[in-house]
Protein backbone atom coordinates (compact mmCIF):
# COMPACT_ATOMS: atom_id res chain seq x y z
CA UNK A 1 105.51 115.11 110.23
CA UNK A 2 102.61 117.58 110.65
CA UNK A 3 100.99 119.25 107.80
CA UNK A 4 98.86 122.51 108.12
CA UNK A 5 96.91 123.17 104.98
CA UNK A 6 95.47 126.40 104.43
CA UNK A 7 93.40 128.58 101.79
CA UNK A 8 90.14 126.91 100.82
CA UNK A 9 87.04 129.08 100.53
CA UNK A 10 83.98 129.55 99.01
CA UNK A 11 84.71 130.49 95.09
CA UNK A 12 82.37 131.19 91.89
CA UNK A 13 82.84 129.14 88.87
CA UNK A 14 86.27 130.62 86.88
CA UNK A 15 87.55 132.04 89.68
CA UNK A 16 91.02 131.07 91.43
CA UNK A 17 92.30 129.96 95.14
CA UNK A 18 95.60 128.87 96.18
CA UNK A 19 96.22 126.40 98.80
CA UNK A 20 98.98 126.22 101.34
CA UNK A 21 100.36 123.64 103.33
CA UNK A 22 102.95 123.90 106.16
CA UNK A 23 104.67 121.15 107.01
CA UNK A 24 106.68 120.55 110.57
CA UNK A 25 108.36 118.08 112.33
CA UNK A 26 110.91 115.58 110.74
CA UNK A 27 111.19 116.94 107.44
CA UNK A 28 113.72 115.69 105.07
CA UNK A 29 115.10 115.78 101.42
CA UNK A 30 113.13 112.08 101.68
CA UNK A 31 109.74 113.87 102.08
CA UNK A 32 107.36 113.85 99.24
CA UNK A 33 104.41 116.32 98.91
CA UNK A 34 101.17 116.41 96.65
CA UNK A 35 97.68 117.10 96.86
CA UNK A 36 94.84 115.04 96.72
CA UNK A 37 91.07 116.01 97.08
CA UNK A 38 87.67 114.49 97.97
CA UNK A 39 84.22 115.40 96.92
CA UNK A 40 80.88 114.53 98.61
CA UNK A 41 79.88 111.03 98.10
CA UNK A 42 83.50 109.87 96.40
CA UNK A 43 86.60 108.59 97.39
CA UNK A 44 89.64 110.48 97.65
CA UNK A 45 91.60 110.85 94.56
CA UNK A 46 95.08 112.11 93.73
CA UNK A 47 95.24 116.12 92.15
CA UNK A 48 98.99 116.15 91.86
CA UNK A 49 102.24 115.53 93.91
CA UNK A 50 105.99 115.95 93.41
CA UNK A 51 107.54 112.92 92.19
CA UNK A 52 111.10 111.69 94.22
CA UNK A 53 113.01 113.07 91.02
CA UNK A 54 111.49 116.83 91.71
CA UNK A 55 109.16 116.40 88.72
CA UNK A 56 105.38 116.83 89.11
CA UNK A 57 102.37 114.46 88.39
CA UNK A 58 99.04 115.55 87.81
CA UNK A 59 96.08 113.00 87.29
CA UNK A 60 93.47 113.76 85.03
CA UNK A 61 92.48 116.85 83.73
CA UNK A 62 94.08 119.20 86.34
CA UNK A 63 97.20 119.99 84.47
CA UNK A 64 96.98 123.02 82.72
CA UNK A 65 94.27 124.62 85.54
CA UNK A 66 96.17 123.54 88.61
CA UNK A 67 99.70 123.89 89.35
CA UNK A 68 101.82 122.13 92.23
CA UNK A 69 104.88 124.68 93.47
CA UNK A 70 106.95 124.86 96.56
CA UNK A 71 109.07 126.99 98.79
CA UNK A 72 111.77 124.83 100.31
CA UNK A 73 113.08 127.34 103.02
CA UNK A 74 109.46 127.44 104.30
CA UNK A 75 108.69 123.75 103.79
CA UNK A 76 105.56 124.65 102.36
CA UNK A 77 103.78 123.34 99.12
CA UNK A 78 101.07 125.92 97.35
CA UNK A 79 98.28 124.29 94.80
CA UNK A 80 97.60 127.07 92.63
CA UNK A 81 93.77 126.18 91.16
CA UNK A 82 92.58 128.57 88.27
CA UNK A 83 89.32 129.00 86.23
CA UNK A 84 87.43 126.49 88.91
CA UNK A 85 84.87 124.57 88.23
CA UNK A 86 81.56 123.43 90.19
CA UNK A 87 83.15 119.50 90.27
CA UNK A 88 86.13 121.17 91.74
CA UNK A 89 83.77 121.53 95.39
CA UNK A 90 85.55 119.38 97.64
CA UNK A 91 88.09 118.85 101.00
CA UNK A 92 91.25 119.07 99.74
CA UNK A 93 94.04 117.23 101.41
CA UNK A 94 97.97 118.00 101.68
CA UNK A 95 99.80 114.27 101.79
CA UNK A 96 103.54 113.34 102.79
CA UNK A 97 105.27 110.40 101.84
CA UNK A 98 108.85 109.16 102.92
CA UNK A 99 110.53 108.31 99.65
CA UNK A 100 111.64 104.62 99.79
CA UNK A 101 109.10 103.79 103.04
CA UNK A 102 105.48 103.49 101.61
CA UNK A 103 104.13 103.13 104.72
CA UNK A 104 105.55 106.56 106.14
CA UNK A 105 102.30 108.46 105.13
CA UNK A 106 100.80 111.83 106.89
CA UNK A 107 97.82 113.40 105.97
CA UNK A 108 96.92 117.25 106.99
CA UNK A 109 93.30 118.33 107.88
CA UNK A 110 91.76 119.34 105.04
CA UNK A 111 90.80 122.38 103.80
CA UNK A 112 86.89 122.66 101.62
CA UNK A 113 86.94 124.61 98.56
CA UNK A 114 83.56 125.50 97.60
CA UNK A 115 82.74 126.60 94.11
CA UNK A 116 79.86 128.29 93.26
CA UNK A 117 77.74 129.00 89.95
């Protein structure tokens, strides 16, 4: 599985981005997508992924400012991120898991969101 993520960008404070992330290869009703992010200086942390049931989690506060969607025919999974914040600055990362095989885990590049004041 390869995963293309796309959209970052430099952003002032209450503004809005949306992230894309294309995935290829051996994709599967068993793949699993989500979002996770890391900031300068701390580890990388979960924003939000779909669950094997088709439901959503969100950790922390991002509910209700960032929303998890997904286009099936294109295999592609958007993070919609409104009124941004300055702790928001950070490399986001697209993640796939195979449902029912842990260790099945693929990572895509990164993409930097940069918010500004």
């Amino acid at each position: 599985v390869q995963l293309q993520a796309s959209g970052g960008g430099l952003v002032q404070a209450g503004g809005s981005l949306r992230l894309s992330c294309a995935a290829s290869g051996s994709i599967d009703s068993k793949i699993v997508m989500g979002w996770y992010r890391q900031a300068p200086g701390k580890q990388r942390e979960l924003v939000v992924t779909f669950t094997t049931t088709g439901g959503t989690n969100y950790a922390g506060s991002y509910k209700g400012r960032f929303t998890i969607s997904r286009d099936n025919a294109k295999n592609t999974v958007y993070l919609q991120m409104n009124n941004l914040k300055r702790d928001d600055t950070a490399t986001y990362y697209c993640c796939a898991v195979r449902s029912g095989r842990p260790t099945d885990v693929y990572w895509g590049q990164g993409t930097q969101v940069t918010v500004s004041s």
